[in-house]
PDB file of N, CA and C in Angstrom:
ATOM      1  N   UNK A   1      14.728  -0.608 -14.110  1.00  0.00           N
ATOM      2  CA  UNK A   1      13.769  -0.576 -13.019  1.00  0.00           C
ATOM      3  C   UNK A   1      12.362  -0.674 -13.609  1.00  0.00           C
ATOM      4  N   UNK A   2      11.681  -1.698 -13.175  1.00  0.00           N
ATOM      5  CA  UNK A   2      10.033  -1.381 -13.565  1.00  0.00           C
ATOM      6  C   UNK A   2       9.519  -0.076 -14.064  1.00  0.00           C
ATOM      7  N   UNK A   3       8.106  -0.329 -14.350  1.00  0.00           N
ATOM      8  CA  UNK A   3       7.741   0.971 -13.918  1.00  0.00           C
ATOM      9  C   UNK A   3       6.530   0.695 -12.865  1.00  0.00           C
ATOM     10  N   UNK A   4       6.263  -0.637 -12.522  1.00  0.00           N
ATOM     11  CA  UNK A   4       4.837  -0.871 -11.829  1.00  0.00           C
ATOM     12  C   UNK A   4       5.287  -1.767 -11.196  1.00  0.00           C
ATOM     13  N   UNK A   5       4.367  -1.711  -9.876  1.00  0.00           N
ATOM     14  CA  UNK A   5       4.489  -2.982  -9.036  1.00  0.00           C
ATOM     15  C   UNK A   5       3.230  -4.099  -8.420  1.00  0.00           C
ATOM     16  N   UNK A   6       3.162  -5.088  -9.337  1.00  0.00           N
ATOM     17  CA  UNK A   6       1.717  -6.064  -9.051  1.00  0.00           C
ATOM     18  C   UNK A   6       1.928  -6.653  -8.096  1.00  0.00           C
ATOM     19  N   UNK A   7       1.039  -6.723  -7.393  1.00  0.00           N
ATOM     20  CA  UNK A   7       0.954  -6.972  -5.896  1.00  0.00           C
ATOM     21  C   UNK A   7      -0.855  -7.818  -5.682  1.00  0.00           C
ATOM     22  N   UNK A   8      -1.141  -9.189  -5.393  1.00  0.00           N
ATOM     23  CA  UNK A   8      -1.938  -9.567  -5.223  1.00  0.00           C
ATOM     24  C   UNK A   8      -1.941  -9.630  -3.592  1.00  0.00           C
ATOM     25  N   UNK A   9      -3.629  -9.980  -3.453  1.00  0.00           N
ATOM     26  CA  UNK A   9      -4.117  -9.781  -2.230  1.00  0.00           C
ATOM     27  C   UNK A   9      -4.422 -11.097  -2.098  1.00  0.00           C
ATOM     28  N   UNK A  10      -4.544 -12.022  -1.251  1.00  0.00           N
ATOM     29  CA  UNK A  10      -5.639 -13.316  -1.623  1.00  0.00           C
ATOM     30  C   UNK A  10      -6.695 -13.129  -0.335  1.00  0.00           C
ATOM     31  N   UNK A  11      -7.994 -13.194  -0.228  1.00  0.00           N
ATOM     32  CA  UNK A  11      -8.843 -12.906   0.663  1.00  0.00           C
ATOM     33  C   UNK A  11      -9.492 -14.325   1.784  1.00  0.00           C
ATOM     34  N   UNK A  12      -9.930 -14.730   2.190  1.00  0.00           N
ATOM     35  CA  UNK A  12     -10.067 -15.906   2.876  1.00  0.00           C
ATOM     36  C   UNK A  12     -11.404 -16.672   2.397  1.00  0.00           C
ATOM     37  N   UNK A  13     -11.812 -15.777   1.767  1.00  0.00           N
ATOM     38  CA  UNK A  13     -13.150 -16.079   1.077  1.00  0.00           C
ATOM     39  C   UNK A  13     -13.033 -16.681  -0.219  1.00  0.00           C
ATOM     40  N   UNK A  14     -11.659 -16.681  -0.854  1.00  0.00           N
ATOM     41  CA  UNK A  14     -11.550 -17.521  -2.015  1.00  0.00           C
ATOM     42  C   UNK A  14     -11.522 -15.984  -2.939  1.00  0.00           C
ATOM     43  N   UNK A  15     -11.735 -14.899  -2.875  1.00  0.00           N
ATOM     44  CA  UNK A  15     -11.261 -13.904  -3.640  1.00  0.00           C
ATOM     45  C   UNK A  15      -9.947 -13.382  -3.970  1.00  0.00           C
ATOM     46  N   UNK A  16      -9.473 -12.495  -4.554  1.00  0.00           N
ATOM     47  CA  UNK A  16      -8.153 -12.159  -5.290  1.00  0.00           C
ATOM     48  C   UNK A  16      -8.590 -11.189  -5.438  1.00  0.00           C
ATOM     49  N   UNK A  17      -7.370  -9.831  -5.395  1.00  0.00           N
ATOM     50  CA  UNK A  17      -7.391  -8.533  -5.972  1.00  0.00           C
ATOM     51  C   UNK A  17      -5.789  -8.773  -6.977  1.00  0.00           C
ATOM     52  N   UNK A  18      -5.664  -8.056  -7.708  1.00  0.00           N
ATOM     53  CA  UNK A  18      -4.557  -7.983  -8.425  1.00  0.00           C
ATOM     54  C   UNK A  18      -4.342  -6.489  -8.535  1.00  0.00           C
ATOM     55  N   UNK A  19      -3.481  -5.879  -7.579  1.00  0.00           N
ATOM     56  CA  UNK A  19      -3.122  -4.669  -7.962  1.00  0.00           C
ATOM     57  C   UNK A  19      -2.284  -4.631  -9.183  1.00  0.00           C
ATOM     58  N   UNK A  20      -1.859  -3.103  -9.217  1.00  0.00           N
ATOM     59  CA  UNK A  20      -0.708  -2.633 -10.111  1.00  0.00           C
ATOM     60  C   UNK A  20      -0.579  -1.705 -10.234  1.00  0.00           C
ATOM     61  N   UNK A  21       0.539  -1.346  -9.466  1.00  0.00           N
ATOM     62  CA  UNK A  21       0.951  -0.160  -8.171  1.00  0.00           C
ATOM     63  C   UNK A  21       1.653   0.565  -9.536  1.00  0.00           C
ATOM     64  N   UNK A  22       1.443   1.879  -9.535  1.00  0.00           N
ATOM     65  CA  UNK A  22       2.619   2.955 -10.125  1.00  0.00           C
ATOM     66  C   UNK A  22       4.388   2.825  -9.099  1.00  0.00           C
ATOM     67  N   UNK A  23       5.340   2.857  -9.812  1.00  0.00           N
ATOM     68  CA  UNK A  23       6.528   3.583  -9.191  1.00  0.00           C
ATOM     69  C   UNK A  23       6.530   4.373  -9.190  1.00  0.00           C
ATOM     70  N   UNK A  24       7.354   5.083  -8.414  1.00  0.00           N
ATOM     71  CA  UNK A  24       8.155   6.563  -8.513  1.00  0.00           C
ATOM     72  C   UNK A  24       9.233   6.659  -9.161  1.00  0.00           C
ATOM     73  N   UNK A  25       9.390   7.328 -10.373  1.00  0.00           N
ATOM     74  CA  UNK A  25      10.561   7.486 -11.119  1.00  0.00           C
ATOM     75  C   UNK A  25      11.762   7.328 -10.500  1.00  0.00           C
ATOM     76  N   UNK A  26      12.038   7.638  -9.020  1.00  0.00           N
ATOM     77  CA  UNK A  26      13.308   7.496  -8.472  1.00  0.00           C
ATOM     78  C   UNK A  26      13.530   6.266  -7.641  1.00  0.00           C
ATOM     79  N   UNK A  27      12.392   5.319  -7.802  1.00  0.00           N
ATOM     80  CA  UNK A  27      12.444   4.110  -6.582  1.00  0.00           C
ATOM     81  C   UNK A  27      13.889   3.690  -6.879  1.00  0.00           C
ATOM     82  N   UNK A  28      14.572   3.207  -6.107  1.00  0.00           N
ATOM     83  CA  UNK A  28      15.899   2.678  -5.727  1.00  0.00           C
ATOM     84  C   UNK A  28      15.630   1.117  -5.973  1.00  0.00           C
ATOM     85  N   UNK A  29      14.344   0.395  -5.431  1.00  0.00           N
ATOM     86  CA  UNK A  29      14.430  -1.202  -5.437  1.00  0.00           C
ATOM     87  C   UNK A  29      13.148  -1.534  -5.601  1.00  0.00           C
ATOM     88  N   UNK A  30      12.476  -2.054  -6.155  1.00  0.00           N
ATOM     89  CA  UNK A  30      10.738  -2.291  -6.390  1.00  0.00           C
ATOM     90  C   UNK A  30      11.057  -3.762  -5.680  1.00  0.00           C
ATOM     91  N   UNK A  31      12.339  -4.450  -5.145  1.00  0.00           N
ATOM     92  CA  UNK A  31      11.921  -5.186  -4.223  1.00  0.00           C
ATOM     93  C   UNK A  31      12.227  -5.106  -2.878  1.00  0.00           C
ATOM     94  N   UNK A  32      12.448  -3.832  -2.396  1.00  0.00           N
ATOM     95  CA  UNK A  32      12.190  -3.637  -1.116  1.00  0.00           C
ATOM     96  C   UNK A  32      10.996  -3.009  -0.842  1.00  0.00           C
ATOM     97  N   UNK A  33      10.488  -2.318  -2.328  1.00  0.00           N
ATOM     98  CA  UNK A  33       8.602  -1.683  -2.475  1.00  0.00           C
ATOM     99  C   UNK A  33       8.028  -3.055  -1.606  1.00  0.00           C
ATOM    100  N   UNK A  34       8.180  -3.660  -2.526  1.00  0.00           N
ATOM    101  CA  UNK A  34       7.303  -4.764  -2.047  1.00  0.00           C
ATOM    102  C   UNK A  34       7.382  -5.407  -1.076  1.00  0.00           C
ATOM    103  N   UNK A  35       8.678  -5.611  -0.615  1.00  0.00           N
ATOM    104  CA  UNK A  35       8.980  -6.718   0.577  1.00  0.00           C
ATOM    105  C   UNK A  35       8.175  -5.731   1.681  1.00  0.00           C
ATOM    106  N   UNK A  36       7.959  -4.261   1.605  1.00  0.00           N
ATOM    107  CA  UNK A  36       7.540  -3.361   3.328  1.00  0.00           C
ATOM    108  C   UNK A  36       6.100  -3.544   2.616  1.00  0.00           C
ATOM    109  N   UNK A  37       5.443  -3.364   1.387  1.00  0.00           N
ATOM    110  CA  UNK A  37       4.651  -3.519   1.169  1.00  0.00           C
ATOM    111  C   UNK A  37       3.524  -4.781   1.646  1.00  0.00           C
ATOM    112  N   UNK A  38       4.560  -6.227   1.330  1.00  0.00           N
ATOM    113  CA  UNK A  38       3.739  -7.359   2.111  1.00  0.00           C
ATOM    114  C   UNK A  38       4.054  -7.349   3.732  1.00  0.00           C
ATOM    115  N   UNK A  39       5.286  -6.980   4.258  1.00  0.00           N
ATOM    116  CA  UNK A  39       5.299  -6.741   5.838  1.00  0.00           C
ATOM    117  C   UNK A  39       4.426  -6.078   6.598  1.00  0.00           C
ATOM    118  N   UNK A  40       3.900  -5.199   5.818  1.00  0.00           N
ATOM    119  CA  UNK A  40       2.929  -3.809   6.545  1.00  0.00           C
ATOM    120  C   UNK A  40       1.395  -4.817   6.228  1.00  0.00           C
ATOM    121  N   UNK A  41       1.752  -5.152   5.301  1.00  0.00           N
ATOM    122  CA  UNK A  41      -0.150  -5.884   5.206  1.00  0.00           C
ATOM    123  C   UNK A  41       0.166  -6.994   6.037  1.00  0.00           C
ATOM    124  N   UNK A  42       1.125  -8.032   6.764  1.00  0.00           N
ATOM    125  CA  UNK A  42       0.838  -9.365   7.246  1.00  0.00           C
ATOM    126  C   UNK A  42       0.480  -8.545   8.497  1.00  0.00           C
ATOM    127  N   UNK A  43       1.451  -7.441   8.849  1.00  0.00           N
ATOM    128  CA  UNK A  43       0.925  -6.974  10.227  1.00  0.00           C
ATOM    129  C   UNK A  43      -0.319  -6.350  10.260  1.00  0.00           C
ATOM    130  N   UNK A  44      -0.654  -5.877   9.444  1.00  0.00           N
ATOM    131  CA  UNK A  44      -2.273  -5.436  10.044  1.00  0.00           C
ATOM    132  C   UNK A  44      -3.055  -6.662   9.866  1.00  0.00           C
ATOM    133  N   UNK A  45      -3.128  -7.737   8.887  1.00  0.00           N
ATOM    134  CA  UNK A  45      -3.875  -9.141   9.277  1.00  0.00           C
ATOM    135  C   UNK A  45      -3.649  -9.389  10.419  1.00  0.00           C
ATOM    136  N   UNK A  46      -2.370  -9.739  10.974  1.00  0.00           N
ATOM    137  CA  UNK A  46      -2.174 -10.248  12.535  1.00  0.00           C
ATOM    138  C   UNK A  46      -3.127  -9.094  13.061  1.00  0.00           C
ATOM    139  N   UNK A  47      -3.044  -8.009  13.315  1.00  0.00           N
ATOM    140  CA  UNK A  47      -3.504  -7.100  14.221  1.00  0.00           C
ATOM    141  C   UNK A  47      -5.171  -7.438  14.045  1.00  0.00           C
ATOM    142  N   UNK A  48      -5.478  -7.328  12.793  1.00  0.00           N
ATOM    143  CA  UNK A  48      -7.463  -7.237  12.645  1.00  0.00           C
ATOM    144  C   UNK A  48      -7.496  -8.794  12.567  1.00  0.00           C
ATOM    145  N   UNK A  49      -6.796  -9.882  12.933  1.00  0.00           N
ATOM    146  CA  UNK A  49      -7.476 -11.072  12.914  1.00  0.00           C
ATOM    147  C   UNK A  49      -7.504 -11.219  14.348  1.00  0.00           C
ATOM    148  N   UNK A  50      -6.761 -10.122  15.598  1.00  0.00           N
ATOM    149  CA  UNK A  50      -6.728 -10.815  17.043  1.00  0.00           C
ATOM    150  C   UNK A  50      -7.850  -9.883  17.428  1.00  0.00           C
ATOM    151  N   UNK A  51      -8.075  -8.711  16.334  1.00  0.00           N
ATOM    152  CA  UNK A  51      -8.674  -8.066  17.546  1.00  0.00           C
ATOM    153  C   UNK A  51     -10.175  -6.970  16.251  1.00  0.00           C
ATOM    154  N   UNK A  52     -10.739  -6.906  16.958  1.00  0.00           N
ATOM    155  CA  UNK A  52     -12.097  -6.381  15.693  1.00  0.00           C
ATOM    156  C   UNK A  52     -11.489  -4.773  16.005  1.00  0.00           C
ATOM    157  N   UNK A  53     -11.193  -3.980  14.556  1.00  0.00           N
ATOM    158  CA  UNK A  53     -10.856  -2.570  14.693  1.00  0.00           C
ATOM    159  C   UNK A  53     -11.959  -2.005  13.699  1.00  0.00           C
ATOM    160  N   UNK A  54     -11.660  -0.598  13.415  1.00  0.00           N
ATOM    161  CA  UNK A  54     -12.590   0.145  13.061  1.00  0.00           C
ATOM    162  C   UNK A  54     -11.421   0.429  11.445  1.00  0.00           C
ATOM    163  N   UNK A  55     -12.247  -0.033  10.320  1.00  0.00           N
ATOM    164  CA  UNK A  55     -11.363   0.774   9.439  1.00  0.00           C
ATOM    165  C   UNK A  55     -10.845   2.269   8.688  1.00  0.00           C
ATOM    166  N   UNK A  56     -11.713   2.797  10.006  1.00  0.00           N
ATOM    167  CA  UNK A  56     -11.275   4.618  10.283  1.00  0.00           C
ATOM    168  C   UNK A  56     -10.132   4.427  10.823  1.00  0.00           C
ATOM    169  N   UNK A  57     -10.103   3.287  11.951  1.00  0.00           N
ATOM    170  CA  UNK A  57      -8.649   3.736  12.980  1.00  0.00           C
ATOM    171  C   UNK A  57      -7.703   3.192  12.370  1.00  0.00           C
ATOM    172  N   UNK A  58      -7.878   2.014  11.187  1.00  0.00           N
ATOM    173  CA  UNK A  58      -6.979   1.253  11.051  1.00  0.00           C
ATOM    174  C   UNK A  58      -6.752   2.728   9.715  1.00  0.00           C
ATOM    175  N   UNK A  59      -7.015   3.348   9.231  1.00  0.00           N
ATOM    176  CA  UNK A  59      -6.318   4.332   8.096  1.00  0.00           C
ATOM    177  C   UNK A  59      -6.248   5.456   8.877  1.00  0.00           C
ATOM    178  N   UNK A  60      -6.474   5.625  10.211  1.00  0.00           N
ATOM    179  CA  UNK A  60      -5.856   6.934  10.529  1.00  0.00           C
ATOM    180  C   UNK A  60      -4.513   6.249  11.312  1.00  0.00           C
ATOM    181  N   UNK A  61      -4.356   5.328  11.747  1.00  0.00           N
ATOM    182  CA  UNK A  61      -2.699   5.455  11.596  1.00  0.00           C
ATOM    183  C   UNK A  61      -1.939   4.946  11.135  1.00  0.00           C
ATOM    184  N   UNK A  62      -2.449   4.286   9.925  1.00  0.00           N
ATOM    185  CA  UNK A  62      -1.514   4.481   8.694  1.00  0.00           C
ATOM    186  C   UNK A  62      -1.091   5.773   7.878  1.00  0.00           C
ATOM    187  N   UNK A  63      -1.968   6.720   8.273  1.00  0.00           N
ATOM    188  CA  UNK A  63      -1.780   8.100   7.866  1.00  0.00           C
ATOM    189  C   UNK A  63      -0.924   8.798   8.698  1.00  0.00           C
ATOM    190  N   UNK A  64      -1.070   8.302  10.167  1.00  0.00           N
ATOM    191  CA  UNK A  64       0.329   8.932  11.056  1.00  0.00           C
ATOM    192  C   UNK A  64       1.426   8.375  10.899  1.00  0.00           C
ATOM    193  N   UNK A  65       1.530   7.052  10.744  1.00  0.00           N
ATOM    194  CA  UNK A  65       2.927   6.444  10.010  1.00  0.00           C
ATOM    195  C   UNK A  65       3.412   7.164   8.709  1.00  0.00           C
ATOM    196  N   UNK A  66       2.594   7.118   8.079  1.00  0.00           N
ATOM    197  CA  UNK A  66       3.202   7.694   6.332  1.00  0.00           C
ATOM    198  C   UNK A  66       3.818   8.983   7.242  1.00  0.00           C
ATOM    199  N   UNK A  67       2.870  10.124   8.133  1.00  0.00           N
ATOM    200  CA  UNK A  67       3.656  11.114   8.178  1.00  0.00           C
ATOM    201  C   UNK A  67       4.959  11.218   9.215  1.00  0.00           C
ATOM    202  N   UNK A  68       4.792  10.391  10.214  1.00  0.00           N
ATOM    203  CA  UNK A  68       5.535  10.495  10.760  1.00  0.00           C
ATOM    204  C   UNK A  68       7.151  10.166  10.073  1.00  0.00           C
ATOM    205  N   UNK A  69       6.587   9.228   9.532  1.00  0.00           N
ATOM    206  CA  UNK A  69       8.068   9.004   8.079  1.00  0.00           C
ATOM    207  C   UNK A  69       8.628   9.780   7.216  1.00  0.00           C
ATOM    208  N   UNK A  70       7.404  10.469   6.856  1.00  0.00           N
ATOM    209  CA  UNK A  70       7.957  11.534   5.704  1.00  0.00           C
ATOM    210  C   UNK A  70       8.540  12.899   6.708  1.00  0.00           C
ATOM    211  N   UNK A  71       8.218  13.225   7.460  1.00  0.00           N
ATOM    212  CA  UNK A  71       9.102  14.035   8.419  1.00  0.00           C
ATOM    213  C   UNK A  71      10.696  13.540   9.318  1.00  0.00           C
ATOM    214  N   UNK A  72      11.093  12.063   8.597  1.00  0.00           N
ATOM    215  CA  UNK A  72      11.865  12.151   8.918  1.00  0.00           C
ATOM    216  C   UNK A  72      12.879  12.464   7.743  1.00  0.00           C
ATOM    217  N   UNK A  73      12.161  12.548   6.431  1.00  0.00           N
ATOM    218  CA  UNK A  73      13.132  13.036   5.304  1.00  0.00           C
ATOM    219  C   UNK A  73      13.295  14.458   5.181  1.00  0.00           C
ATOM    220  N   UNK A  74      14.956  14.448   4.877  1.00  0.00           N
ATOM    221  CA  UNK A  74      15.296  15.423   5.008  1.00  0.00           C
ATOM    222  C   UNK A  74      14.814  16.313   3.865  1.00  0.00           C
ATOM    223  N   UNK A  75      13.840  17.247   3.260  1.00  0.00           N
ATOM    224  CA  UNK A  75      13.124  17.713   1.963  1.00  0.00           C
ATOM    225  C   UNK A  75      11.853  18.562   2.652  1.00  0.00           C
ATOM    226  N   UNK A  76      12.086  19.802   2.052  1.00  0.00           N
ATOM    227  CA  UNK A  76      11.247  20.834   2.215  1.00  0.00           C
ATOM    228  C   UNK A  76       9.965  20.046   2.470  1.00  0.00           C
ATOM    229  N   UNK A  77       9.347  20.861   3.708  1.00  0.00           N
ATOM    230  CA  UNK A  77       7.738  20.190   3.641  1.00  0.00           C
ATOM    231  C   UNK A  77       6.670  20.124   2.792  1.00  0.00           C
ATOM    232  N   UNK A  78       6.495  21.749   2.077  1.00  0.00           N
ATOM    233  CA  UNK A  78       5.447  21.585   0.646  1.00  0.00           C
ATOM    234  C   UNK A  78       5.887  20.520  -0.474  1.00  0.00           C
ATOM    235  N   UNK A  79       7.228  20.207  -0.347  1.00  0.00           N
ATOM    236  CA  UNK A  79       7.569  19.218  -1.514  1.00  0.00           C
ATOM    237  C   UNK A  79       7.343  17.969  -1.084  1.00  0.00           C
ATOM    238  N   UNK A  80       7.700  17.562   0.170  1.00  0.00           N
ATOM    239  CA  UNK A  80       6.818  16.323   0.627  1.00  0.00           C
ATOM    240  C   UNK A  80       5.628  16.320   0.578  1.00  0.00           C
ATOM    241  N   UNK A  81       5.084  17.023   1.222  1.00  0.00           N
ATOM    242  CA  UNK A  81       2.972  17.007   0.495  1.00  0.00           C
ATOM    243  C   UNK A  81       2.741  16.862  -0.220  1.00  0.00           C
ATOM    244  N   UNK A  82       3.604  17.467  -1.180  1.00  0.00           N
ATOM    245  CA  UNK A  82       3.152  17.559  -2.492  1.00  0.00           C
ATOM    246  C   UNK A  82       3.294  16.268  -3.305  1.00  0.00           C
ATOM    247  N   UNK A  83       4.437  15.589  -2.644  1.00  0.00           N
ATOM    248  CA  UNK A  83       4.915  14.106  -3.602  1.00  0.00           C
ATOM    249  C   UNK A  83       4.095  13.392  -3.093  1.00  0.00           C
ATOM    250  N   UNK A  84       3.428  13.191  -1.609  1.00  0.00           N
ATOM    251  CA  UNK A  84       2.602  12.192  -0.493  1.00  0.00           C
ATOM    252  C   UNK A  84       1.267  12.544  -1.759  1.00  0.00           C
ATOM    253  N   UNK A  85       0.868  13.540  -1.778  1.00  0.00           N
ATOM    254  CA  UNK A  85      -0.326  13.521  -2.012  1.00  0.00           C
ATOM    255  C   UNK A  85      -0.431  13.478  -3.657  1.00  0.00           C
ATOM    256  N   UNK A  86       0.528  13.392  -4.865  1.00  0.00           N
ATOM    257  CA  UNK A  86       0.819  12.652  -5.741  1.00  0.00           C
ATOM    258  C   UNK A  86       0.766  11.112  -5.675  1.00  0.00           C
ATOM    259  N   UNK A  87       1.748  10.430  -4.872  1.00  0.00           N
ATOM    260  CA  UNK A  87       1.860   9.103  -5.093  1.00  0.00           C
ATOM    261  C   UNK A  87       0.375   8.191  -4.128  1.00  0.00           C
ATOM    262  N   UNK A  88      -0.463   9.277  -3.350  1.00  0.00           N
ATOM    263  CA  UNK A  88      -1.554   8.482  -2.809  1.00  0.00           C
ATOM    264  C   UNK A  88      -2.895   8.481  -4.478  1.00  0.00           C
ATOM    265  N   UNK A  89      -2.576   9.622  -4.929  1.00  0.00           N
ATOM    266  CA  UNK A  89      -3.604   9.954  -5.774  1.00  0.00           C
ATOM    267  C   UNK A  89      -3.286   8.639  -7.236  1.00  0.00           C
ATOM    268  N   UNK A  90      -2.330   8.433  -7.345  1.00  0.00           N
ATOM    269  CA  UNK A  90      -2.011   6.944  -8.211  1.00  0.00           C
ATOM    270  C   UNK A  90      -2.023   6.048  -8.184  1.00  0.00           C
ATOM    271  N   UNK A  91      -2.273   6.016  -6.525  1.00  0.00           N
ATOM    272  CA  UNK A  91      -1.886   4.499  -6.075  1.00  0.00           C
ATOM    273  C   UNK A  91      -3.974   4.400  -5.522  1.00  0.00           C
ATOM    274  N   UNK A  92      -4.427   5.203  -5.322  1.00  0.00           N
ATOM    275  CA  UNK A  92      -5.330   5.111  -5.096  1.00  0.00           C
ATOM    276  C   UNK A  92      -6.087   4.386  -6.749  1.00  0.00           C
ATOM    277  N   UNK A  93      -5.766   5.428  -7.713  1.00  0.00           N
ATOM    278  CA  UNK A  93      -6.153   5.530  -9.138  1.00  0.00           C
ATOM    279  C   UNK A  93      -5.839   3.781  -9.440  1.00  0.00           C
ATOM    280  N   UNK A  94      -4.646   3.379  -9.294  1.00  0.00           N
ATOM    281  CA  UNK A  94      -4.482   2.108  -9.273  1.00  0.00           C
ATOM    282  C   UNK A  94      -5.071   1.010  -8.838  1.00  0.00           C
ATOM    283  N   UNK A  95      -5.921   1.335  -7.668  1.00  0.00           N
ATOM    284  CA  UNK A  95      -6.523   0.447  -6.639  1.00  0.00           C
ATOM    285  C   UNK A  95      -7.976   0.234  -7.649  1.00  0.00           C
ATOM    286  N   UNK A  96      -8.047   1.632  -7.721  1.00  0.00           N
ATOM    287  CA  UNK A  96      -9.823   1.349  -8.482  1.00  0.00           C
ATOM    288  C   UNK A  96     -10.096   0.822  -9.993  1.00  0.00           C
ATOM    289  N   UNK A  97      -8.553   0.291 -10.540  1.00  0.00           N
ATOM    290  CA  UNK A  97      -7.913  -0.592 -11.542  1.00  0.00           C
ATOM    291  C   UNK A  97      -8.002  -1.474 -11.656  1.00  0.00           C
ATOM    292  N   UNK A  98      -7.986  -1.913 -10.301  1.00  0.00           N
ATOM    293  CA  UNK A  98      -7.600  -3.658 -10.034  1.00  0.00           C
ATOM    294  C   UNK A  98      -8.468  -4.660 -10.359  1.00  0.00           C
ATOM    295  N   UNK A  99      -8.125  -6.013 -10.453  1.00  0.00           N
ATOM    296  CA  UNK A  99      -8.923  -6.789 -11.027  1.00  0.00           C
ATOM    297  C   UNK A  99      -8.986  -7.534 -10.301  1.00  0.00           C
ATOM    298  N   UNK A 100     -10.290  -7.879  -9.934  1.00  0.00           N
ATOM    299  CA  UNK A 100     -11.291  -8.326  -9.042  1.00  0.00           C
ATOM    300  C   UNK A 100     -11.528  -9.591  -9.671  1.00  0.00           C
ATOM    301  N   UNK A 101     -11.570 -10.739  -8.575  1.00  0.00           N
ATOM    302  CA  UNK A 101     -12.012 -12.137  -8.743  1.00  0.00           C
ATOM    303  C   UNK A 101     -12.086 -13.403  -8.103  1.00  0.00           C
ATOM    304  N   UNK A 102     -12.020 -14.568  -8.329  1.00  0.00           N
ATOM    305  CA  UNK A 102     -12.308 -15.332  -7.341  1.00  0.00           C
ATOM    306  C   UNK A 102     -10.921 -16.657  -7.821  1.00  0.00           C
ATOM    307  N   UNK A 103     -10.886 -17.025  -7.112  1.00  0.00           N
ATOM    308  CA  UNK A 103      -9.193 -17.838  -6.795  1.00  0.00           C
ATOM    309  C   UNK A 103     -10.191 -19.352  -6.681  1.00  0.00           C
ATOM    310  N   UNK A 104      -9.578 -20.061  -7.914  1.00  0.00           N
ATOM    311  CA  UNK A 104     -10.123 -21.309  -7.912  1.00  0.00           C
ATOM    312  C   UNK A 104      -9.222 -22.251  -6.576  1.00  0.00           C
ATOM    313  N   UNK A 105      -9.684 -22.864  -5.911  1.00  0.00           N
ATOM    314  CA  UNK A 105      -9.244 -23.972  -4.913  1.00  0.00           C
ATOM    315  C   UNK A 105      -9.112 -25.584  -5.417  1.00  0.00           C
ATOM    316  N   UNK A 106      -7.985 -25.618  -5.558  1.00  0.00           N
ATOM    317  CA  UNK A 106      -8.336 -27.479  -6.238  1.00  0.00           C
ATOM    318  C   UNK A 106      -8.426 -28.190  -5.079  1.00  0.00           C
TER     319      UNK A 106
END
């Protein structure tokens, strides 16, 4: 199993991000990471390209999704917080990693 998962962004402006996501020691498939990973981003493009949102609202319910999910696993609640607020703190750490640039167009 990996231990990381690179994940590019391409922007419309001709920019590129290049993540490179931490795993979780126990991931099961780094390609189903990714496959919900690009599903969850085409849908919020569809969503913020039909309609102008606020990117408060657009991360506060992505924050009710994450929880509403993690309450459906079956695992003590301090140990879910505790892993949520681990794997945001890496993946965040990861984000401010990334390499920034511009996507040549032939």
């Amino acid at each position: 199993m990996p231990k990381n998962l690179p994940f590019t962004v391409f922007h419309r402006s001709g920019g590129a991000v290049e993540y490179n996501f931490p795993l979780h020691p126990e991931t099961q498939s780094a390609t189903d990471v990714h496959n919900v990973l690009a599903h969850l981003r085409d849908a919020l493009t569809f969503l913020l390209d039909n309609k102008k949102m606020g990117n408060g609202d657009v991360l506060q319910a992505i924050t009710m999704l994450l929880c509403m999910r993690a309450d459906m696993v079956d695992i003590d609640r301090d140990t879910m917080r505790s892993l949520i607020e681990k794997m945001i703190a890496e993946n965040m750490a990861a984000t401010h990693a990334a390499v920034r640039g511009q996507v040549s167009r032939a």
